[in-house]
Protein backbone atom coordinates (compact mmCIF):
# COMPACT_ATOMS: atom_id res chain seq x y z
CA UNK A 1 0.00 0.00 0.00
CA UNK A 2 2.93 2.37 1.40
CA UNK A 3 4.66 1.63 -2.30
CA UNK A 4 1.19 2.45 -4.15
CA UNK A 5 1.33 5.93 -2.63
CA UNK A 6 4.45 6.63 -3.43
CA UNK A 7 4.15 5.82 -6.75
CA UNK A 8 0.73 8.01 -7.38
CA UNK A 9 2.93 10.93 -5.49
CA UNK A 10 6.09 10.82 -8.14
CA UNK A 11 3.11 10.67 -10.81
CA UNK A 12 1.79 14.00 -9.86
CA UNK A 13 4.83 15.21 -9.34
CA UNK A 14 6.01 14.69 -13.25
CA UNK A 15 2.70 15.93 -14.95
CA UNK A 16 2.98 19.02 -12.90
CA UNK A 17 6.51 19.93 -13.37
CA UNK A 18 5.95 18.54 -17.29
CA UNK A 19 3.00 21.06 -17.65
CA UNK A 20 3.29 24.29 -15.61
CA UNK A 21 0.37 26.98 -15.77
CA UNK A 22 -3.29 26.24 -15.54
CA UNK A 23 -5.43 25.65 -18.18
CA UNK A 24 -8.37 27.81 -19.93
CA UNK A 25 -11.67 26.78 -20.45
CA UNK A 26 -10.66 25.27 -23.86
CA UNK A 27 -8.08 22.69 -21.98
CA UNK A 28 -5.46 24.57 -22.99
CA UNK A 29 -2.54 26.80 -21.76
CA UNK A 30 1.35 28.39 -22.27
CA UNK A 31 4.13 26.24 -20.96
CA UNK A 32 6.06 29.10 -18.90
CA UNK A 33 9.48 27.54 -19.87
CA UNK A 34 9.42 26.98 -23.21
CA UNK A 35 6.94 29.08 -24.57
CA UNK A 36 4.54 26.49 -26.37
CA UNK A 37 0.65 27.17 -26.14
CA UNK A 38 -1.11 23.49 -26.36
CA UNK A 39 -4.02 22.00 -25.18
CA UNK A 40 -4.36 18.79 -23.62
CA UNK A 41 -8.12 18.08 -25.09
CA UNK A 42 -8.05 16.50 -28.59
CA UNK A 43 -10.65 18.59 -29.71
CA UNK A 44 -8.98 21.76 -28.97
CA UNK A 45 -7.29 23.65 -31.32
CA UNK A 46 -4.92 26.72 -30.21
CA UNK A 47 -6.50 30.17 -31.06
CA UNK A 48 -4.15 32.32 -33.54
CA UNK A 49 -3.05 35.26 -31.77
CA UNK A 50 -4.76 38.52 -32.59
CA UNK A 51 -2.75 40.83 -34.75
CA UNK A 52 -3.82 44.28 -33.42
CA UNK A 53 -3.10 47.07 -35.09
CA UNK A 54 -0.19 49.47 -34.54
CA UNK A 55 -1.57 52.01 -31.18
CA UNK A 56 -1.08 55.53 -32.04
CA UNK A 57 0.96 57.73 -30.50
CA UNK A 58 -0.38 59.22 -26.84
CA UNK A 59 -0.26 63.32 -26.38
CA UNK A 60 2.68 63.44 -24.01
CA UNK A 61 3.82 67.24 -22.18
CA UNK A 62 6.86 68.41 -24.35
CA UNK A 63 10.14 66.69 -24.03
CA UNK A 64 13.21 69.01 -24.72
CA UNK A 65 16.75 68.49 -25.96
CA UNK A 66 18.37 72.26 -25.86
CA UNK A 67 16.15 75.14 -28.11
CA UNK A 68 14.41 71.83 -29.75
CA UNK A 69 10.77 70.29 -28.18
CA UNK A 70 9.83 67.20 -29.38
CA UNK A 71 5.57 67.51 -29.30
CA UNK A 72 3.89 64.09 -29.07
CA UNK A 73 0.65 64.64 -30.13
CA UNK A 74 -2.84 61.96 -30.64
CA UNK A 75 -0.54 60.03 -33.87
CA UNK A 76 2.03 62.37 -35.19
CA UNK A 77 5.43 64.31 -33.27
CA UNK A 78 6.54 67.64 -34.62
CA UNK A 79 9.75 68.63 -33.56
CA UNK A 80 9.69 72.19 -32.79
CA UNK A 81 13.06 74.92 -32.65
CA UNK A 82 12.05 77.30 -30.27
CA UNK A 83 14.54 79.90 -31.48
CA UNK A 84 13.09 79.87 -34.83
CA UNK A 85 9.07 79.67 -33.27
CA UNK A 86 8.51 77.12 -35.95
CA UNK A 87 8.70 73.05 -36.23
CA UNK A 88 11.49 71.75 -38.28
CA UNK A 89 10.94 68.06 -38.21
CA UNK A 90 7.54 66.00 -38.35
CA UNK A 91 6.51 62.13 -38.27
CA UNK A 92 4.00 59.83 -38.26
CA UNK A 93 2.05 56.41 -39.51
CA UNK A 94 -0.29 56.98 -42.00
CA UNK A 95 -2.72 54.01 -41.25
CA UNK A 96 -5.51 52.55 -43.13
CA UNK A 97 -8.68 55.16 -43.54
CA UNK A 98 -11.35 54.14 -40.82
CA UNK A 99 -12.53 57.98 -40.18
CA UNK A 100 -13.91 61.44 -41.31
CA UNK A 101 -13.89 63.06 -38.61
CA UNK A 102 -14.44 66.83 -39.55
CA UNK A 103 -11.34 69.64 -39.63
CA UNK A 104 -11.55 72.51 -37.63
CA UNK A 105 -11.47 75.95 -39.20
CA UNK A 106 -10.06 77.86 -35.63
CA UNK A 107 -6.07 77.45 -35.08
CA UNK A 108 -4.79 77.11 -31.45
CA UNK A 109 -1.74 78.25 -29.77
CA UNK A 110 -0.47 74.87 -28.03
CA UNK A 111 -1.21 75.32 -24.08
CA UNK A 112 1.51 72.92 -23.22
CA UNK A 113 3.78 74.86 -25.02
CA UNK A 114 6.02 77.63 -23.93
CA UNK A 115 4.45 81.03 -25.38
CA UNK A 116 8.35 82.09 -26.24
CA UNK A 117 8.76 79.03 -28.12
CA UNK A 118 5.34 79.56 -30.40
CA UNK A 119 4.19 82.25 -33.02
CA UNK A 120 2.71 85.42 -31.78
CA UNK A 121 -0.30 84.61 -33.73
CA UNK A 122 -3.07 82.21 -35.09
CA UNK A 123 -4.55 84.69 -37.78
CA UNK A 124 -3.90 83.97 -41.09
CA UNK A 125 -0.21 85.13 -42.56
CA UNK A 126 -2.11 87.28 -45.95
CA UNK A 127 0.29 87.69 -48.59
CA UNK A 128 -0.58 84.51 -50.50
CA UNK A 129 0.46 82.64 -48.08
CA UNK A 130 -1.23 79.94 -45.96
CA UNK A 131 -1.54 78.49 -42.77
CA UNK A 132 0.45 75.33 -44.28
CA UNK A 133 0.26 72.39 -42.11
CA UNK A 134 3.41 69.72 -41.77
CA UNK A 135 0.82 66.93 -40.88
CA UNK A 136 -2.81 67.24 -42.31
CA UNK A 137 -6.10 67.05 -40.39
CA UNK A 138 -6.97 64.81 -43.01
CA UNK A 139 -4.37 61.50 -42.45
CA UNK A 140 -5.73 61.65 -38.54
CA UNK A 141 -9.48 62.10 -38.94
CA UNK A 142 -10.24 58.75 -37.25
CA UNK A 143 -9.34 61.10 -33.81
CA UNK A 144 -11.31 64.43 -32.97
CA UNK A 145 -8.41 65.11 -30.36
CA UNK A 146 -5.65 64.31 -33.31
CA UNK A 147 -7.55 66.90 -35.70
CA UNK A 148 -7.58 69.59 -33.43
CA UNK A 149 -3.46 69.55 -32.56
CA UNK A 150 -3.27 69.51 -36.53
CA UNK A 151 -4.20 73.04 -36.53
CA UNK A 152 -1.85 73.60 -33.28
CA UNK A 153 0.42 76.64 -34.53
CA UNK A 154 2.89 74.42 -33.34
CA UNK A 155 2.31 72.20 -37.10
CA UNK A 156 1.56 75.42 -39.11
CA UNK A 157 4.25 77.43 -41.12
CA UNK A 158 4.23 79.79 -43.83
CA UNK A 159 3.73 78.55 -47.25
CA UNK A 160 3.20 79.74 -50.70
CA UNK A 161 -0.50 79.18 -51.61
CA UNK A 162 0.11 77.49 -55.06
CA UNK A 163 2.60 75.11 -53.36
CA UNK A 164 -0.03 74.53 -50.25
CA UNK A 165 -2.74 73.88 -52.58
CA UNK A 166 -0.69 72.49 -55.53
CA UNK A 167 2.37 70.03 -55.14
CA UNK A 168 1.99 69.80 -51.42
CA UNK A 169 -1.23 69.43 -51.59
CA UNK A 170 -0.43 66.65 -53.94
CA UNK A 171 2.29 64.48 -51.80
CA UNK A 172 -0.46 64.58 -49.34
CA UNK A 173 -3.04 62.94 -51.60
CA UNK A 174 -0.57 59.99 -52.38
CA UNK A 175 -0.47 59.14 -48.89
CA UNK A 176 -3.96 59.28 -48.00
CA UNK A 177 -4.29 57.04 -51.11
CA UNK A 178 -1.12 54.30 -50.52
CA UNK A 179 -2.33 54.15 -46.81
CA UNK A 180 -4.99 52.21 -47.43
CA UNK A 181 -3.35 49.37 -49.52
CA UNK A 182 0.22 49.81 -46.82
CA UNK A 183 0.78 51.36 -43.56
CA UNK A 184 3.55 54.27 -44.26
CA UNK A 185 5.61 55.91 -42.12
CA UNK A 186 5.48 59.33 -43.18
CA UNK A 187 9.00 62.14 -42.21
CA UNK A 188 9.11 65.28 -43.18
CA UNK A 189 10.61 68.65 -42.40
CA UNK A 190 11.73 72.61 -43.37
CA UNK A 191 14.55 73.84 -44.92
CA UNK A 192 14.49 77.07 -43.44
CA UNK A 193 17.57 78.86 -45.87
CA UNK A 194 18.78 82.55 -45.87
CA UNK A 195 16.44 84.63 -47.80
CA UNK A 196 15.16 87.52 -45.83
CA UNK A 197 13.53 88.63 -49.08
CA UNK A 198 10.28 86.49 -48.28
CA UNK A 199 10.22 87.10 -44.26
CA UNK A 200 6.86 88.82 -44.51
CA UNK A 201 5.27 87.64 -40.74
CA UNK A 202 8.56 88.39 -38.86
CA UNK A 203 6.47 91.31 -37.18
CA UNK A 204 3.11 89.70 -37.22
CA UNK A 205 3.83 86.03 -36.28
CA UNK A 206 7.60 86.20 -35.23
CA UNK A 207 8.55 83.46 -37.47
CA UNK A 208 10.50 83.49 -40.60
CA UNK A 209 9.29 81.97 -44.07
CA UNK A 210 10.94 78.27 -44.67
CA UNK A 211 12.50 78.29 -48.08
CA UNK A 212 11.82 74.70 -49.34
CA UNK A 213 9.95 71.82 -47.02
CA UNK A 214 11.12 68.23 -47.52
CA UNK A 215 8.77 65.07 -47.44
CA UNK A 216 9.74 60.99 -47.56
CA UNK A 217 7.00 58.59 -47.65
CA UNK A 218 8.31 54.75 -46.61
CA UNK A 219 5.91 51.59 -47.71
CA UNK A 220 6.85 47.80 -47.29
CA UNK A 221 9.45 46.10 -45.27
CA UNK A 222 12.58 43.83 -45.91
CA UNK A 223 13.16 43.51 -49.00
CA UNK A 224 10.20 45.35 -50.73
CA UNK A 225 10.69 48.18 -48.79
CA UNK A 226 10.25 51.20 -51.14
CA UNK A 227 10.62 55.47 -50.48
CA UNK A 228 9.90 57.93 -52.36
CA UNK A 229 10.94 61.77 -51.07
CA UNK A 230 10.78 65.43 -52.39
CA UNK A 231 12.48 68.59 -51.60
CA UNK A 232 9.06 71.14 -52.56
CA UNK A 233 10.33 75.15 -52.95
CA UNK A 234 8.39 77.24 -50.73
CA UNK A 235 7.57 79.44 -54.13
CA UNK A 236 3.82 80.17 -56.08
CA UNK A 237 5.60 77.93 -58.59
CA UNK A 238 5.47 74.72 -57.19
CA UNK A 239 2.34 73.59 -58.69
CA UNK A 240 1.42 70.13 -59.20
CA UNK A 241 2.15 69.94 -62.79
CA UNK A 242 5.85 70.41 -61.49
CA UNK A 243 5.33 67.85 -58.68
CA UNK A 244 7.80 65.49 -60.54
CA UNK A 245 10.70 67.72 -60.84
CA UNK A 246 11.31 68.06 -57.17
CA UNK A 247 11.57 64.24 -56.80
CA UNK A 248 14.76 63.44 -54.66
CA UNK A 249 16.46 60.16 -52.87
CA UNK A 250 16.51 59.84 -49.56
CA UNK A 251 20.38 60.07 -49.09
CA UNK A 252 20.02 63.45 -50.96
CA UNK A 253 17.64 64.83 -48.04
CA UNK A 254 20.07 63.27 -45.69
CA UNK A 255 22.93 65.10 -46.84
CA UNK A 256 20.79 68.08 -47.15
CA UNK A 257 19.51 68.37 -43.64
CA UNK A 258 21.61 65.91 -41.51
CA UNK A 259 19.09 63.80 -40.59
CA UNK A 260 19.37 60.09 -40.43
CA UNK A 261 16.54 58.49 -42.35
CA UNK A 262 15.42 54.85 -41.07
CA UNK A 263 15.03 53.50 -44.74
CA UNK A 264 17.13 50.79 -45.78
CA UNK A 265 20.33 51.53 -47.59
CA UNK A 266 19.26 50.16 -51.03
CA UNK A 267 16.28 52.09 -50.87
CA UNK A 268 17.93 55.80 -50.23
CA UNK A 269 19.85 55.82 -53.37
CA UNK A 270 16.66 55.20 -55.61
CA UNK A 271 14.72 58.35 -56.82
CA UNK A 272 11.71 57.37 -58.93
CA UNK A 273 11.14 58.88 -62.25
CA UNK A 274 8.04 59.64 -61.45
CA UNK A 275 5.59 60.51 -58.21
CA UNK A 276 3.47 57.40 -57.12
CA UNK A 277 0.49 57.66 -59.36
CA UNK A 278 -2.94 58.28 -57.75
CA UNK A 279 -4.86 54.97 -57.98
CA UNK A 280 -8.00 55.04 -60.21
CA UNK A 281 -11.48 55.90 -57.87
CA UNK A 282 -9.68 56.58 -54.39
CA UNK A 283 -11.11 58.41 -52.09
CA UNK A 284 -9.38 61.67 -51.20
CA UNK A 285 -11.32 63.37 -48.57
């Protein structure tokens, strides 16, 4: 009897230690030390893991690194030079088109921003210039919150109206068309330049008018990763008819603005003869 007992003891024993963690309702469970989900009922299949999607980014108070905030806002970061009371740098994952949520027609000083490091103003620059924005309303309108820091003063700079409306305007249709067939991660920034002949809202806004804006769109991964990137003049000409001619690679915006691009090296030496064409029936709005 006494050797019975012990037997049924070192039994126990080796199931437990062979298959650690309890069980769900469907008999099955993950062994801690090696990983494995199985079930011990036949019938019982393992469930295949939910891929959810990517979380956007979370508004976060400024972080700083010298005159330079870094602004996490509801799914896009503008970098912003305070000394200049404009962004230079911008990011963010243009995901697949589940919203519409509508864009607001006010512009907002950011209240988690220090007043020294913003524009003076909200009001429109005149000119023929517009309030250009580095990330549109219209790649965020899944988020009411993400729409409304769009228009943050913080994301707004100077631009020519033919290049707002034209071959900016255009870059930003591509995307909201690619980002429904791939998720694309989306940098961009100013090239603020030298000429003081076009620094019209000096008095009116305190900030000085960018001289070109630069824009890389990044689609795939591994080996079919693909970029395509433009350096756009901040000048009435840039139209969208002339879209094309301001096509760049990536290394060339590198070695323009000193940034370090995360695209891989085969792709930053390719410039495409053409912009990505606009697929047939997509919805732009």
């Amino acid at each position: 009897m006494y050797l019975q007992i012990l037997l049924l003891t070192l039994l126990s024993i080796n199931i437990a230690f062979a298959h650690p963690g309890r069980t769900n309702d469907e008999g099955c469970h993950t062994n801690k030390s090696t990983g494995e989900y199985h079930c011990h009922n036949k019938q019982a299949q393992p469930t295949k893991p939910i891929d959810h999607p990517k979380p956007l980014a979370v508004a976060t108070q400024p972080a700083s690194e010298g005159n330079i905030l870094k602004l996490d806002y509801d799914g896009f970061t503008v970098w912003l030079d305070c000394s200049k009371r404009g962004a230079i740098k911008f990011q963010y994952n243009a995901q697949h088109d589940t919203g519409n949520a509508k864009r607001s027609d006010s512009f907002y000083f950011d209240p988690n921003v220090p007043a020294e490091c913003q524009q003076i103003s909200t009001k429109a620059y005149g000119n023929k210039y517009d309030r250009g924005h580095q990330v549109p309303a219209n790649h965020l309108d899944s988020s009411e919150l993400a729409i409304k820091e769009t228009n943050f003063i913080t994301n707004i700079l100077p631009q020519a109206a033919n290049m707002n409306r034209g071959a900016w305007l255009q870059t930003e249709e591509i995307i909201e068309c690619y980002r429904d067939i791939d998720e694309l991660l989306v940098i961009g920034g100013v090239i603020w330049g030298d000429n003081p002949d076009d620094d019209y809202f000096v008095e009116s806004h305190g900030v000085k008018t960018p001289d070109a804006y630069w824009k890389i769109v990044v689609r795939g991964t591994g080996q079919n990763e693909r970029a395509i990137a433009w350096i756009v003049p901040n000048s009435q000409d840039a139209t969208r008819k002339n879209l094309d001619s301001y096509l760049v690679s990536v290394d060339e915006i590198e070695r323009v603005t000193g940034e370090k691009i995360p695209v891989a090296d085969y792709a930053k030496h390719d410039k495409p003869s053409q912009s990505w064409l606009i697929p047939h029936g997509c919805d732009k709005s």
